[in-house]
N, C-alpha and C. Protein backbone atom coordinates (compact mmCIF):
# COMPACT_ATOMS: atom_id res chain seq x y z
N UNK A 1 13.35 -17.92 34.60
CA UNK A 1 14.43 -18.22 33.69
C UNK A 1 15.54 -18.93 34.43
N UNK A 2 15.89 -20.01 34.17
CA UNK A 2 17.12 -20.61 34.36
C UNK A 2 18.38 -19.63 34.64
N UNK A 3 19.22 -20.47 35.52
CA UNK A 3 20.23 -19.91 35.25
C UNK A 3 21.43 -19.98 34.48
N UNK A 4 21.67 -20.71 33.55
CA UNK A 4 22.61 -21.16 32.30
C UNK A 4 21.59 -20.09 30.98
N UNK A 5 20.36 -20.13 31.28
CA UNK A 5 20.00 -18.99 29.84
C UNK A 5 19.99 -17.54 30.07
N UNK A 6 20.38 -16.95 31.26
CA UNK A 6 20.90 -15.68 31.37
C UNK A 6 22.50 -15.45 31.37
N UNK A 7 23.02 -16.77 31.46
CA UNK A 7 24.46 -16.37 31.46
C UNK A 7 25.25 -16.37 30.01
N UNK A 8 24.37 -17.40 29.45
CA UNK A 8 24.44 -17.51 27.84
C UNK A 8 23.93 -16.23 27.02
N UNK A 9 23.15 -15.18 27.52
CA UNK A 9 22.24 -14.96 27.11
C UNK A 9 23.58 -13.30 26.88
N UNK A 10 23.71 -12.57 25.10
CA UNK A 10 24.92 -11.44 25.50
C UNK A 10 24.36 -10.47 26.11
N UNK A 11 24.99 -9.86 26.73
CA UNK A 11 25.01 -8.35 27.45
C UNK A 11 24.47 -7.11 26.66
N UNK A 12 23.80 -6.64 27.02
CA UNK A 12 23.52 -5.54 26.08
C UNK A 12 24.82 -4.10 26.29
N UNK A 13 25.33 -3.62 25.39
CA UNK A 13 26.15 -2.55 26.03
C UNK A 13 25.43 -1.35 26.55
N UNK A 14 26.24 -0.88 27.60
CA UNK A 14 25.75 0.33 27.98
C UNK A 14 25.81 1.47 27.80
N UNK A 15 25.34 2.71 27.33
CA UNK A 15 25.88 3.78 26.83
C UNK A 15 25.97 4.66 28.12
N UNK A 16 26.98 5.58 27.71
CA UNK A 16 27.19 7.06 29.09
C UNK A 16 27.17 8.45 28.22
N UNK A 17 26.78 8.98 28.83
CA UNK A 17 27.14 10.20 28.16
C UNK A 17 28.60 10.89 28.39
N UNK A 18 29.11 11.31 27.05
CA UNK A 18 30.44 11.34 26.92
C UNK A 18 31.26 12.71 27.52
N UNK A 19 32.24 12.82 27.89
CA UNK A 19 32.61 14.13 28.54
C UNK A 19 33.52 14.51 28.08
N UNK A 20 34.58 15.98 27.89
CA UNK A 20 35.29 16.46 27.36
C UNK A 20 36.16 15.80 26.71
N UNK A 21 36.75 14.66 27.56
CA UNK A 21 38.62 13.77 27.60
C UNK A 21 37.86 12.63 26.30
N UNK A 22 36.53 12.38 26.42
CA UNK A 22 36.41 11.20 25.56
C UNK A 22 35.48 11.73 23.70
N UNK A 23 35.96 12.69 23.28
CA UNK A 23 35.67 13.59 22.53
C UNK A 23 36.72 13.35 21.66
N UNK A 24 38.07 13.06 21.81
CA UNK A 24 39.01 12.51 20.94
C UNK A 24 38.72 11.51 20.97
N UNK A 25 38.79 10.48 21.20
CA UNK A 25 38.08 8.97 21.15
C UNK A 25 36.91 8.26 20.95
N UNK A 26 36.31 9.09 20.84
CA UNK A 26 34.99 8.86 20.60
C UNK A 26 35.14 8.83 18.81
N UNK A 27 33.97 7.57 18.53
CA UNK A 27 34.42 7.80 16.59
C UNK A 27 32.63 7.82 16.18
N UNK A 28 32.81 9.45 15.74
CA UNK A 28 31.65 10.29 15.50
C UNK A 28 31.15 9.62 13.92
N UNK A 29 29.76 9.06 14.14
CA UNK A 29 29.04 8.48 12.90
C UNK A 29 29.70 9.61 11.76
N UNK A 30 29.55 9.85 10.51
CA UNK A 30 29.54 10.42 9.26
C UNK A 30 28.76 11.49 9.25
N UNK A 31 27.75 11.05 9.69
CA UNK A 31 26.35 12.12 9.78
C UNK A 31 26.28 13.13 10.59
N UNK A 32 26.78 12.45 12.12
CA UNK A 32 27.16 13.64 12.83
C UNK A 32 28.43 14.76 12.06
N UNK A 33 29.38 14.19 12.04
CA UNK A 33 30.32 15.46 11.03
C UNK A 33 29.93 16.37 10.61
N UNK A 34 29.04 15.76 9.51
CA UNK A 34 28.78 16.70 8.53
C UNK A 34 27.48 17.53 9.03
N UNK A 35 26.88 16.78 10.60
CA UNK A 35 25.99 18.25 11.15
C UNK A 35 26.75 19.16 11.57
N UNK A 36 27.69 18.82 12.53
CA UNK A 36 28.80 19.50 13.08
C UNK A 36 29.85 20.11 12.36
N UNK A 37 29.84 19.85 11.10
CA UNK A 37 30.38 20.80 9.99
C UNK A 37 29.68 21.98 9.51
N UNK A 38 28.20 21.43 9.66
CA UNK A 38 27.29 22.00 9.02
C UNK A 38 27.39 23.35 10.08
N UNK A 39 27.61 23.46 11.05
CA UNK A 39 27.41 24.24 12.14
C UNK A 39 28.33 25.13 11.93
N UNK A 40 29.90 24.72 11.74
CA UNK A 40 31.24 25.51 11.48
C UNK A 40 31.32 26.40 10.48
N UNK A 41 30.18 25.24 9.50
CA UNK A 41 30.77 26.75 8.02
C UNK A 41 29.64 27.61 8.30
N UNK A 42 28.70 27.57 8.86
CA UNK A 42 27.75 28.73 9.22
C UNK A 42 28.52 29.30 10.07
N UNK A 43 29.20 29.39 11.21
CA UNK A 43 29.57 30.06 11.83
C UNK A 43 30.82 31.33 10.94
N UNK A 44 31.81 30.18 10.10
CA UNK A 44 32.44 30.38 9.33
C UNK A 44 32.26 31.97 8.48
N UNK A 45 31.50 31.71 7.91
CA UNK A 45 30.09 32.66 6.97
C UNK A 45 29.93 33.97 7.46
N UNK A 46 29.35 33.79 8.91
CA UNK A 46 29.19 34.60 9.56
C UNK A 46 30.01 35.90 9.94
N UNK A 47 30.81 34.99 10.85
CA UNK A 47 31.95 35.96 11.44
C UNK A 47 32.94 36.58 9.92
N UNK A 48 32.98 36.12 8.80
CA UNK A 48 33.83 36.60 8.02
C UNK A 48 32.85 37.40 7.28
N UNK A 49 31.66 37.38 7.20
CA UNK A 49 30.94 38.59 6.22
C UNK A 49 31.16 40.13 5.81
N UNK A 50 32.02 40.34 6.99
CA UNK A 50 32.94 41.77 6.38
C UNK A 50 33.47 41.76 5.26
N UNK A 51 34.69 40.65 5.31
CA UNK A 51 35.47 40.45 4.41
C UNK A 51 34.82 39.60 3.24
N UNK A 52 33.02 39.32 3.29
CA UNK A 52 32.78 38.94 2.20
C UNK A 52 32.26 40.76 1.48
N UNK A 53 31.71 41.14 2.49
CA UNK A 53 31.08 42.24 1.59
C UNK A 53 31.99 43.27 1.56
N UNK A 54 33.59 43.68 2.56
CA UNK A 54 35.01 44.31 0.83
C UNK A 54 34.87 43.35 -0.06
N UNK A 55 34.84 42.43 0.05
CA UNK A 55 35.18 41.59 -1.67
C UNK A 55 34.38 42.31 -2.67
N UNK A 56 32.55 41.90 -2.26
CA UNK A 56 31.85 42.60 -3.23
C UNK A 56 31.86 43.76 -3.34
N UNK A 57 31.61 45.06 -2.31
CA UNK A 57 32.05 45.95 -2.35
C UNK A 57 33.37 46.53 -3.13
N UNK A 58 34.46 46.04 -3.64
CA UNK A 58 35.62 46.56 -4.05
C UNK A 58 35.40 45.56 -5.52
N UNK A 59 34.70 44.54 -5.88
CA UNK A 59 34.71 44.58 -7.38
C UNK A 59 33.50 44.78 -8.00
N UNK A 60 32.63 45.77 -7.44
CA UNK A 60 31.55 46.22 -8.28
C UNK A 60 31.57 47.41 -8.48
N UNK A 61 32.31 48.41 -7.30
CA UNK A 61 32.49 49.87 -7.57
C UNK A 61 32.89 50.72 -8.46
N UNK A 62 33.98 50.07 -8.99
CA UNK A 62 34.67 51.24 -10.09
C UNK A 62 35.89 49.79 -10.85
N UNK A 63 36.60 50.51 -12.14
CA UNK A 63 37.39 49.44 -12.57
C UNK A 63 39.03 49.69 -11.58
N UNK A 64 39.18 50.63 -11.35
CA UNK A 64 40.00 51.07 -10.21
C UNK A 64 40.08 50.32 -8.61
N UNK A 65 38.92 49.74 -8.45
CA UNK A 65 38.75 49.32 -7.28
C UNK A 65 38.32 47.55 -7.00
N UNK A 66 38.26 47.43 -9.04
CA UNK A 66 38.63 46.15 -9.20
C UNK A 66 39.88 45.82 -9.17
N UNK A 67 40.87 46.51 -9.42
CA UNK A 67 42.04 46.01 -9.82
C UNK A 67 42.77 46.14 -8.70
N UNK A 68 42.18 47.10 -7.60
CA UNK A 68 42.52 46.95 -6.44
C UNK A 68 42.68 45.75 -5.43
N UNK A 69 41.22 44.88 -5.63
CA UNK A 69 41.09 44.01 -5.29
C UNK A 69 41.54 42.84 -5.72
N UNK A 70 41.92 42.61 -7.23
CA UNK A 70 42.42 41.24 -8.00
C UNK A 70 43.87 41.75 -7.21
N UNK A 71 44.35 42.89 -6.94
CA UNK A 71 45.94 42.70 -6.63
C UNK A 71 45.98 42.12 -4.76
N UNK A 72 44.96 42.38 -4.25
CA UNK A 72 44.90 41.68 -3.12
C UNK A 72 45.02 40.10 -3.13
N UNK A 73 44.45 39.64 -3.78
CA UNK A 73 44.68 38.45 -4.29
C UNK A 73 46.17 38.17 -5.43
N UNK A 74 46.93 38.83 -5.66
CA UNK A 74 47.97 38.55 -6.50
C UNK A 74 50.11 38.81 -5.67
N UNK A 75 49.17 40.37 -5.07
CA UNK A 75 50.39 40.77 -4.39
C UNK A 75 50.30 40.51 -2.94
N UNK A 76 49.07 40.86 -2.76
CA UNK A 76 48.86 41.20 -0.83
C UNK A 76 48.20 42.41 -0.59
N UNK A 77 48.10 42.23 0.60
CA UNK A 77 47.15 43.61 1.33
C UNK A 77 47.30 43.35 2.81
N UNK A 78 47.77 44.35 3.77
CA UNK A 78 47.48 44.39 5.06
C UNK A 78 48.56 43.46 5.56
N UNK A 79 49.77 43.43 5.01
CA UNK A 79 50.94 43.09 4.98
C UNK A 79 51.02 41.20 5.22
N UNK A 80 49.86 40.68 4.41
CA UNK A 80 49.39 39.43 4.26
C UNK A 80 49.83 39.01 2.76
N UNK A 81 50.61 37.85 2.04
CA UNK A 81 50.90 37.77 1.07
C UNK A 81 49.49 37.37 0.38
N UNK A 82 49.37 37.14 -0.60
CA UNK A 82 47.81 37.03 -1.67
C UNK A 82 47.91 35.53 -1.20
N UNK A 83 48.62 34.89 -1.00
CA UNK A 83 48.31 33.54 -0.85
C UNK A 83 47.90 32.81 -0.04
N UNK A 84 47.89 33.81 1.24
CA UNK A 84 46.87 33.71 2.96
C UNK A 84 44.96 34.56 2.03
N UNK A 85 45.34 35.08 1.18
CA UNK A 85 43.92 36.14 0.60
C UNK A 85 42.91 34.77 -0.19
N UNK A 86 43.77 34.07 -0.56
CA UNK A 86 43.21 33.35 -1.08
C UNK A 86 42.94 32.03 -0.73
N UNK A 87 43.92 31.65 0.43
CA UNK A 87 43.14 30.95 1.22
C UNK A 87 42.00 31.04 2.42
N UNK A 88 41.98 32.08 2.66
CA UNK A 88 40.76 32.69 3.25
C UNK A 88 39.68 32.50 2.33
N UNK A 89 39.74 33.16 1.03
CA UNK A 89 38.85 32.83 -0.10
C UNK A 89 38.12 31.24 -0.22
N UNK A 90 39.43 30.36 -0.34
CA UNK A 90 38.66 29.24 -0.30
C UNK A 90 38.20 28.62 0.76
N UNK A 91 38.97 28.91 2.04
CA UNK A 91 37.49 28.58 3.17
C UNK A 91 36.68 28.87 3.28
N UNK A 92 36.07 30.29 2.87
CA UNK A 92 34.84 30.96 2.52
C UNK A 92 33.93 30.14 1.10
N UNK A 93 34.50 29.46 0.51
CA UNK A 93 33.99 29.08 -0.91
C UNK A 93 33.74 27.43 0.12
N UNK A 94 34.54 26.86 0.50
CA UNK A 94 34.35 25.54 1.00
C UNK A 94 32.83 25.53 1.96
N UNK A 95 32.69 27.02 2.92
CA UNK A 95 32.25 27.37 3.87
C UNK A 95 30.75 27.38 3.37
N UNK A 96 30.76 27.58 2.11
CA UNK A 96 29.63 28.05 1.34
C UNK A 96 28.60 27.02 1.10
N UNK A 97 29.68 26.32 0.08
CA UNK A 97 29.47 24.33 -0.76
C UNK A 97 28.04 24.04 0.66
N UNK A 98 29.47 23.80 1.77
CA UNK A 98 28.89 22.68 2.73
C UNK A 98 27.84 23.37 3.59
N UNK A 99 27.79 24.28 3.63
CA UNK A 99 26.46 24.67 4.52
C UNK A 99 25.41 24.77 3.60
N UNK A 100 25.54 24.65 2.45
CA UNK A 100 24.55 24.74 1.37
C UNK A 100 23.87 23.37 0.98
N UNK A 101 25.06 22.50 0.81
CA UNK A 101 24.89 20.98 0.81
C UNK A 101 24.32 20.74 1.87
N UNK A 102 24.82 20.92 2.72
CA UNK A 102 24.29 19.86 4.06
C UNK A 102 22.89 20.61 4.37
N UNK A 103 22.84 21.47 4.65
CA UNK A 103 21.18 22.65 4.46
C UNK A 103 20.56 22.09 3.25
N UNK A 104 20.24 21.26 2.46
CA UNK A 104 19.83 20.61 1.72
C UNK A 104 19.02 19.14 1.59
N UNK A 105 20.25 18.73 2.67
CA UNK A 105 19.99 17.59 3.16
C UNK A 105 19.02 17.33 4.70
N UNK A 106 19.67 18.70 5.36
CA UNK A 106 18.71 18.29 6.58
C UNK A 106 17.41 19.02 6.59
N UNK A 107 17.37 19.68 5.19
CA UNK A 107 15.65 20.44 5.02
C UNK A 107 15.02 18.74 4.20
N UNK A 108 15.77 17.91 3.25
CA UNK A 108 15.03 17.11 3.00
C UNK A 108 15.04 15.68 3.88
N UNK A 109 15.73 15.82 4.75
CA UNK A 109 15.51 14.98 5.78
C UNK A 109 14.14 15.71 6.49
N UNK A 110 14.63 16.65 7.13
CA UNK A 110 12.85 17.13 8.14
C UNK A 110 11.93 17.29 7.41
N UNK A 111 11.55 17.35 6.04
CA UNK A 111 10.42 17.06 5.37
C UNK A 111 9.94 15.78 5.12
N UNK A 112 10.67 14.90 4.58
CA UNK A 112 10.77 13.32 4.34
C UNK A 112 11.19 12.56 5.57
N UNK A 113 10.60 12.75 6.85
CA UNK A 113 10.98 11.79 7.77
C UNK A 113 10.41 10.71 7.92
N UNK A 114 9.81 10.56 7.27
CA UNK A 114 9.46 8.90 7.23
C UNK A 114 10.10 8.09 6.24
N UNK A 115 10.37 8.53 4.96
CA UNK A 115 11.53 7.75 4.74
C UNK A 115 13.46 7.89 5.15
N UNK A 116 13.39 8.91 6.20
CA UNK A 116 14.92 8.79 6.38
C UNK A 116 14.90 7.93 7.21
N UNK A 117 16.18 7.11 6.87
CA UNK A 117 17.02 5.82 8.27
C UNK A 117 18.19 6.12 7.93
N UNK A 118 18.71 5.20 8.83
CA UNK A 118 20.00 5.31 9.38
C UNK A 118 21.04 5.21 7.78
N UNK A 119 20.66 4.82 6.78
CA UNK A 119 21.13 4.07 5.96
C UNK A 119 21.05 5.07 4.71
N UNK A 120 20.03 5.78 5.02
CA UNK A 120 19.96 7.11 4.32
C UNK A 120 20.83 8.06 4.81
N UNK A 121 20.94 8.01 6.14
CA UNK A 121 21.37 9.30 6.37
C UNK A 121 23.17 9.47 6.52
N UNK A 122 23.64 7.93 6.81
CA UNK A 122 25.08 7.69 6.16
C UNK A 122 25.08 7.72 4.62
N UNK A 123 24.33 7.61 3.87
CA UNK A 123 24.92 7.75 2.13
C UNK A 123 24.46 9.20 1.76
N UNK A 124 23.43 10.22 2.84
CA UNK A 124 23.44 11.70 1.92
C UNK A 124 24.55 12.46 2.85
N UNK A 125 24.93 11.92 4.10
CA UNK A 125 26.37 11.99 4.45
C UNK A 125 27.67 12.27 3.61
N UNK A 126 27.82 10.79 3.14
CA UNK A 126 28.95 10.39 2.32
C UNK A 126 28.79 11.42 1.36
N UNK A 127 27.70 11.39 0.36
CA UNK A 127 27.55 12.40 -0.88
C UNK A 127 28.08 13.82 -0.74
N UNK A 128 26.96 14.74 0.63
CA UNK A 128 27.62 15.89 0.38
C UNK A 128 29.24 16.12 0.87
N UNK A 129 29.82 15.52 1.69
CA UNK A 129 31.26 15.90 1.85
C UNK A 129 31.99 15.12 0.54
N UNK A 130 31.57 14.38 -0.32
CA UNK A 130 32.14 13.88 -1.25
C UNK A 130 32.04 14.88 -2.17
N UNK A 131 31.26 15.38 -2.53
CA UNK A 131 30.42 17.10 -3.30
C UNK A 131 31.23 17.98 -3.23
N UNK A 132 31.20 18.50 -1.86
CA UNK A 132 31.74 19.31 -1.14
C UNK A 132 33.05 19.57 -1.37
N UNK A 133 34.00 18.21 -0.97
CA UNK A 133 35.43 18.49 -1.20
C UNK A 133 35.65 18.58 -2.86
N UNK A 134 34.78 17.87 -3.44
CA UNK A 134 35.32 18.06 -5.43
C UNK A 134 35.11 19.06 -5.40
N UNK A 135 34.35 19.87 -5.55
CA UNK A 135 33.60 21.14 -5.62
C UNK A 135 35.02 22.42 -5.14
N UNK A 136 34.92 22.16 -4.04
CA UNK A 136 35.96 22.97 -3.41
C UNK A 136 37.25 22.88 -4.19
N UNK A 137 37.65 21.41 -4.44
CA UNK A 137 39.09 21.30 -5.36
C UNK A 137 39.36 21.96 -6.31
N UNK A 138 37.49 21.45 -7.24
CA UNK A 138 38.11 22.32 -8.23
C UNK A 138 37.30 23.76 -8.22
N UNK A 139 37.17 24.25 -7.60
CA UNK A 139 36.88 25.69 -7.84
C UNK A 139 38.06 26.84 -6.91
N UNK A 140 39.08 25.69 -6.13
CA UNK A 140 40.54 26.00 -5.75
C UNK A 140 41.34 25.87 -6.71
N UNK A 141 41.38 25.04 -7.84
CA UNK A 141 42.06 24.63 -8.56
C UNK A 141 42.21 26.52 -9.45
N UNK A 142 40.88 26.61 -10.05
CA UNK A 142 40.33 28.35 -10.60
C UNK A 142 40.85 29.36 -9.51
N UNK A 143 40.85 29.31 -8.36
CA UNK A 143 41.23 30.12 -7.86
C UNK A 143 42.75 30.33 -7.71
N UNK A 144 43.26 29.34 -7.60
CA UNK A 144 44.90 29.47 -7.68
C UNK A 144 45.96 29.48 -8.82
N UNK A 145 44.98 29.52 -9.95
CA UNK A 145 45.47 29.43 -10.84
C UNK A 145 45.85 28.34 -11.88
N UNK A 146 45.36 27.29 -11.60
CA UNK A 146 45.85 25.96 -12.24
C UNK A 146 45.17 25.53 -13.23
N UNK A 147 44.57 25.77 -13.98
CA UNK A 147 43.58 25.99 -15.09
C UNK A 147 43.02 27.00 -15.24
């Protein structure tokens, strides 16, 4: 090869693997997110399952121990106003959506891998956090009272 058709010829870029400092700067595809979301609200889920099962636990027991619980959500409990109760609530409800959504997507991605690409996997991206956040709005919207 000449040497004028390698100098003409562009550079391919090089990739590195990225380290702590370049983790803010770095601009994470769509897809990754929403795996790496996918990861949070499971974790999410997890660690709060106490406080999912008082919830159920305290409105299936008695009507006494419902009303116990709607006032956790109205007045407070555990010297927390209802309005930290219920935002806990809806991270748990958001927590839910998206690990459900996105667990949806990456069971029909690993079944259908021959038709997923790149092009797929940015638009079932886009969809479930688009899902996800309506979903969450309005079932925050019910929870706080606004309808």
């Amino acid at each position: 090869m000449s040497e004028s058709a390698t100098s003409t010829a562009k550079k391919r870029p090089e990739f590195y693997n990225i380290g702590g400092s370049d983790l803010i700067s770095y601009r994470w595809p769509l897809a990754s997110i929403v795996s790496g979301m996918h990861r949070v609200s499971g974790a999410i889920m997890f660690f709060l399952m106490p406080f999912v099962i008082w919830m159920f636990d305290n409105s299936i027991s008695s009507e006494i121990s419902f009303d116990k619980f709607t006032s956790a959500f109205n007045v407070g409990m555990l010297g927390l106003p209802g309005f930290i109760w219920k935002l806990v609530a809806l991270g748990l409800i958001w927590a839910y959506l998206h690990h459900f959504l996105a667990g949806i997507r990456h069971l029909w991605m690993d079944t259908h891998h021959e038709a997923t690409t790149k092009e797929f996997g940015k638009s079932s991206a886009a969809f479930v956090m688009a899902v996800t956040l309506g979903l969450t709005v309005i079932l925050g919207a019910k929870l706080f009272g606004l309808y």
